[in-house]
Protein backbone atom coordinates (compact mmCIF):
# COMPACT_ATOMS: atom_id res chain seq x y z
CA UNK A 1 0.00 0.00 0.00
CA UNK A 2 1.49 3.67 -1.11
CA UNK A 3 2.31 5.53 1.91
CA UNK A 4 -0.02 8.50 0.94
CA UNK A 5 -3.06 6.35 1.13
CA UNK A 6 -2.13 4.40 4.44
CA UNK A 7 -1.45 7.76 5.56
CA UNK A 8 -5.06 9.09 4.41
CA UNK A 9 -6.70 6.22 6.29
CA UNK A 10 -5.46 6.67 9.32
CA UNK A 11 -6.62 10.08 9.56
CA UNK A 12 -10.14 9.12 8.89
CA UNK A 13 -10.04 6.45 11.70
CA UNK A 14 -8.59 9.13 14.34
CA UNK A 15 -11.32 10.70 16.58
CA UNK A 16 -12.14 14.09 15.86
CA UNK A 17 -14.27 15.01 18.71
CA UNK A 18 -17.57 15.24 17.22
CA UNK A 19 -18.27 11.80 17.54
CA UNK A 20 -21.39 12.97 20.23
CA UNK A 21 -23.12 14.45 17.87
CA UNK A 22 -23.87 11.32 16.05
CA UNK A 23 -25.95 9.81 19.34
CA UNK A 24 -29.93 9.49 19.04
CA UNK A 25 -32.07 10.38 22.25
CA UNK A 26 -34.99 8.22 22.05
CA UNK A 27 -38.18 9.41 23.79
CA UNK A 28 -39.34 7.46 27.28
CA UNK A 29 -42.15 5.84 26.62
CA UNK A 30 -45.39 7.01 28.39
CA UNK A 31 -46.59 3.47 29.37
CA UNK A 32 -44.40 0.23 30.23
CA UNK A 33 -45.54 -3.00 30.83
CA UNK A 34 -43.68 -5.72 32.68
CA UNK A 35 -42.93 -9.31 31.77
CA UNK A 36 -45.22 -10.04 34.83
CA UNK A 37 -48.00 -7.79 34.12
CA UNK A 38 -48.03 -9.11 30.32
CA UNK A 39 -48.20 -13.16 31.33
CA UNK A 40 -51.54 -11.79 34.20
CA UNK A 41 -53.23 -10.12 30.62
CA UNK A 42 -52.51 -13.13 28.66
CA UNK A 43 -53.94 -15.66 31.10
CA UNK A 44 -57.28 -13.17 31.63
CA UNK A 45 -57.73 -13.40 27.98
CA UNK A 46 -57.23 -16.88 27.25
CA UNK A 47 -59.29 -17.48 30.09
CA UNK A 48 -62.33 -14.91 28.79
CA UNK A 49 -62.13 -16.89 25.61
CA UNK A 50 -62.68 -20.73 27.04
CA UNK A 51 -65.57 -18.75 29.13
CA UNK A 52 -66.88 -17.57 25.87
CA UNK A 53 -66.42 -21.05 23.95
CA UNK A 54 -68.13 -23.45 26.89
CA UNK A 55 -71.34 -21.01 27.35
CA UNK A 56 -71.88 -19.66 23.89
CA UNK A 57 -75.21 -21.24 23.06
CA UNK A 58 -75.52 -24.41 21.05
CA UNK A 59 -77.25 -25.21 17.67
CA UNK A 60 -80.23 -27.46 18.45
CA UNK A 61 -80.79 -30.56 16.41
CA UNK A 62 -83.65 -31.14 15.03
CA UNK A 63 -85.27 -34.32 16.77
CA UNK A 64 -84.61 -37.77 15.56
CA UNK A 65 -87.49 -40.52 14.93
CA UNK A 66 -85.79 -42.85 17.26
CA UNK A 67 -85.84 -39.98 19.58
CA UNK A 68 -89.09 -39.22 19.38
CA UNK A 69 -90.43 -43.05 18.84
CA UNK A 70 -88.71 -43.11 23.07
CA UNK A 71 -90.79 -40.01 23.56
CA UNK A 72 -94.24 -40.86 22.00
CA UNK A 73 -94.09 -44.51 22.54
CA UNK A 74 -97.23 -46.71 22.37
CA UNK A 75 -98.37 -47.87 25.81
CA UNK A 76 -97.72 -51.76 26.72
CA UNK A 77 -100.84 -53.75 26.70
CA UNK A 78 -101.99 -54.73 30.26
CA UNK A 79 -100.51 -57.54 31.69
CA UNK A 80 -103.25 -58.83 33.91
CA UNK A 81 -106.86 -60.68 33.52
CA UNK A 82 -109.72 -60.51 35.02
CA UNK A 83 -111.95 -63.94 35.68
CA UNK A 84 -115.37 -65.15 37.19
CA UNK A 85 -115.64 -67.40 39.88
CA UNK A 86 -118.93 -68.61 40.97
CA UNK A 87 -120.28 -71.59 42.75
CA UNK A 88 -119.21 -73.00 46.19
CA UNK A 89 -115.99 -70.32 46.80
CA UNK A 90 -115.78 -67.94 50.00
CA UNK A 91 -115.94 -64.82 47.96
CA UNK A 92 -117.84 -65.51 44.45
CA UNK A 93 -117.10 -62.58 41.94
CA UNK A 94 -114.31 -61.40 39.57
CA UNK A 95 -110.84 -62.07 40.69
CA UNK A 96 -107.72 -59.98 38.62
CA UNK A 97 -104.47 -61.99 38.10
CA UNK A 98 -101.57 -61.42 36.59
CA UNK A 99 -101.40 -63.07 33.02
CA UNK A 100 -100.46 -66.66 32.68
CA UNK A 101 -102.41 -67.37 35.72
CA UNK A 102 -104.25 -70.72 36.60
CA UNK A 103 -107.31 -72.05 37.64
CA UNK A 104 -105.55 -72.67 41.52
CA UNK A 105 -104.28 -69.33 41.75
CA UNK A 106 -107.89 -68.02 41.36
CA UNK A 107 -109.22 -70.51 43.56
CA UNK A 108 -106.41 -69.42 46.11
CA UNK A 109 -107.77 -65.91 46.36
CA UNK A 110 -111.65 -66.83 46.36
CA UNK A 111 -111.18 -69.49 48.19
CA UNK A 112 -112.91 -73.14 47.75
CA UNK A 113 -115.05 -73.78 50.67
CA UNK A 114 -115.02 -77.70 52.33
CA UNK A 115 -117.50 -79.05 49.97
CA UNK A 116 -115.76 -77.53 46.97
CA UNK A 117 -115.22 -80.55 44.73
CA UNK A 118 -111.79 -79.44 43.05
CA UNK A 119 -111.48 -82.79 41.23
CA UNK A 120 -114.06 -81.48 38.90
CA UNK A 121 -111.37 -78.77 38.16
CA UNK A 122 -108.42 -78.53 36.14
CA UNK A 123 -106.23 -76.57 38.40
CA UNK A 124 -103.47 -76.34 36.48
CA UNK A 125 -105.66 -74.88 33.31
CA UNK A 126 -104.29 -71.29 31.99
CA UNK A 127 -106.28 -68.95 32.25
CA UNK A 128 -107.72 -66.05 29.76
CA UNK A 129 -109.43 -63.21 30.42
CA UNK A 130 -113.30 -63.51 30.74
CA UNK A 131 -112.76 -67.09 31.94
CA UNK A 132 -115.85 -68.08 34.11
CA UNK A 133 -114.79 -70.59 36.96
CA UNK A 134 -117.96 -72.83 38.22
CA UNK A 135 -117.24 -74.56 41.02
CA UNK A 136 -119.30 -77.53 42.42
CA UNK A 137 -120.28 -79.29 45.63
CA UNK A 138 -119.20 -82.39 45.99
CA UNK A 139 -121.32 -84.76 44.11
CA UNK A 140 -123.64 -81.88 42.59
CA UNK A 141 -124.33 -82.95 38.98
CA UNK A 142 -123.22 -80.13 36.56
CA UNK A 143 -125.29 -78.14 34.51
CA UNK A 144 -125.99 -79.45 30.72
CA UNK A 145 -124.12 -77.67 28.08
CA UNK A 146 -126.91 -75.62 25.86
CA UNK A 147 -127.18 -75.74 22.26
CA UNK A 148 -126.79 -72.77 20.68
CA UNK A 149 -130.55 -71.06 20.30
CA UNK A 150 -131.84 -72.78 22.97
CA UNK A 151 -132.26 -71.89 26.63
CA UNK A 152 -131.48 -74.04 29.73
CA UNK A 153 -134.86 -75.41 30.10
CA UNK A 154 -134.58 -76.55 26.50
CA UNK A 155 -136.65 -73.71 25.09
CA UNK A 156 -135.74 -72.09 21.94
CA UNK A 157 -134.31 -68.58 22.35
CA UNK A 158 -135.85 -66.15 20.31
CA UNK A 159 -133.36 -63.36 20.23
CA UNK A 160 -130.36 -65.84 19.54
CA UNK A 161 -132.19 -68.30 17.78
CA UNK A 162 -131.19 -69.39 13.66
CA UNK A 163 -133.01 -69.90 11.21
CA UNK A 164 -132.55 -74.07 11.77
CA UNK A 165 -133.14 -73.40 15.27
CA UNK A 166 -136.94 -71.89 14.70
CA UNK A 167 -137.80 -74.36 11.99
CA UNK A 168 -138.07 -76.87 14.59
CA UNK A 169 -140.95 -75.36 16.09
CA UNK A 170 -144.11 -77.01 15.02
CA UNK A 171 -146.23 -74.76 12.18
CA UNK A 172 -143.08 -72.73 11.48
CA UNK A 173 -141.35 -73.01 8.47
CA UNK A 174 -137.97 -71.40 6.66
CA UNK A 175 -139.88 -68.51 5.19
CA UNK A 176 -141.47 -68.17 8.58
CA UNK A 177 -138.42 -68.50 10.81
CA UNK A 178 -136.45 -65.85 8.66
CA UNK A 179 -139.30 -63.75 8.84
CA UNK A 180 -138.60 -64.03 12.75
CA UNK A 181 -135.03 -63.43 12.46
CA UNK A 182 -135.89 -60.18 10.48
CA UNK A 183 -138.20 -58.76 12.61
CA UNK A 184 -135.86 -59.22 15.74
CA UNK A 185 -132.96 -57.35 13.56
CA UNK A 186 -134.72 -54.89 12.66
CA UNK A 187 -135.79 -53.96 16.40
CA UNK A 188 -133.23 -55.12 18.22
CA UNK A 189 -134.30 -58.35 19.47
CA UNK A 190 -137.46 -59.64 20.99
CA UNK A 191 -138.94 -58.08 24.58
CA UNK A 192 -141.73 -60.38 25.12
CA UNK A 193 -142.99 -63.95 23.66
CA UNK A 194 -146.08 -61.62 22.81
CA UNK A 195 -143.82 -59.86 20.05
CA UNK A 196 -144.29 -62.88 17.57
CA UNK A 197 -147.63 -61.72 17.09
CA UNK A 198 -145.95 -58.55 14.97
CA UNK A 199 -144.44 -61.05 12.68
CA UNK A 200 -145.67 -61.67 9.31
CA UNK A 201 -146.92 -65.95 8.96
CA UNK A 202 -147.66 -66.14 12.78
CA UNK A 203 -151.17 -65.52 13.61
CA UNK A 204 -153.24 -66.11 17.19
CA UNK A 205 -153.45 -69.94 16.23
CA UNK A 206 -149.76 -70.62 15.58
CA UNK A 207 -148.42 -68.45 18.52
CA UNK A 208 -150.61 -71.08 21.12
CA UNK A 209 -148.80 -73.66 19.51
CA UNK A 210 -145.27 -72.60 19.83
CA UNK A 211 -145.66 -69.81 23.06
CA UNK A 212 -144.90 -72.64 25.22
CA UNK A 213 -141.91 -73.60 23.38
CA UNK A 214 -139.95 -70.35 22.98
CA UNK A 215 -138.22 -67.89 25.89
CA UNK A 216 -136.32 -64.70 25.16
């Protein structure tokens, strides 16, 4: 290097006193914040934020079928009968047990008296609702089944007589029985024997012979 210009250089690098003026003053701030004070504003906000996000209200979802099949659901069908026990028992009425019942559990709560003949019974028989239990004294006879149309003293029945039942009568025929079945449709069954007379084919003659043969 030429000793001008190493000469040159060093005269630039040598202080030259003014070196001061080159300093910036930078203006205090008005407000300052510590490193403590920031974390406590950070931790209110995130905290104001999860407040915000668990209470902020919720879209509601329109209801599902299944949901509202569990809300509306059809009631269960009742799960108890109710039966008839007549006849030789303590306390003759209707008795209500709990489906699948037997004929001994409703003998158990009207109670057979002594003379109850319970071999007659089937007391292991299921039960249905609208069952009528008829229990006997011993050796009482039981009742003869009726025919259908005909009353227990053999009689025919008038107002649940058919057509094959009435033609049995003497002096009435088919065109005469279905006149009877007619008239006792048409106003709602028979309220006397004397109500014959109102049907067409049965005048005072025929109704003496079958008056004493017929029953409502």
């Amino acid at each position: 290097m030429k000793p001008d210009i190493a000469a040159r250089l060093k005269g630039l690098t040598q202080p030259t006193g003014e070196e001061d003026l080159l300093r910036v003053g930078y203006p205090t701030p008005r407000f300052q914040i510590s490193t403590k004070h920031a974390l406590v504003v950070c931790i209110v906000v995130m905290l104001g934020l999860a407040g915000w996000f668990f209470t902020r209200e919720k879209p509601v979802n329109p209801p599902t079928m299944a949901a509202l099949a569990e809300t509306y659901h059809t009631p269960a069908p009742s799960s108890h009968i109710v039966v008839s026990v007549v006849g030789h028992v303590e306390k003759p009425g209707l008795v209500t047990l709990a489906e699948g019942s037997r004929v001994a559990d409703a003998l158990g709560i009207a109670g057979a008296l002594p003379d109850a003949d319970l071999t007659a019974l089937n007391l292991a028989q299921l039960l249905i609702d609208g069952t009528q239990i008829h229990v006997l004294a011993i050796g009482e006879a039981p009742a003869p089944e009726v025919a259908p149309g005909a009353s227990s003293a053999g009689l025919v029945s008038l107002n649940s007589a058919t057509v094959a039942d009435l033609i049995t009568l003497p002096g009435v025929g088919e065109k005469t029985a279905q006149a009877i079945v007619e008239f006792r449709d048409s106003n709602g069954g028979f309220s006397s024997v004397e109500d014959l007379l109102q049907v067409k084919g049965i005048g005072p003659s025929k109704f003496e012979q079958i008056a004493a043969l017929v029953s409502l």
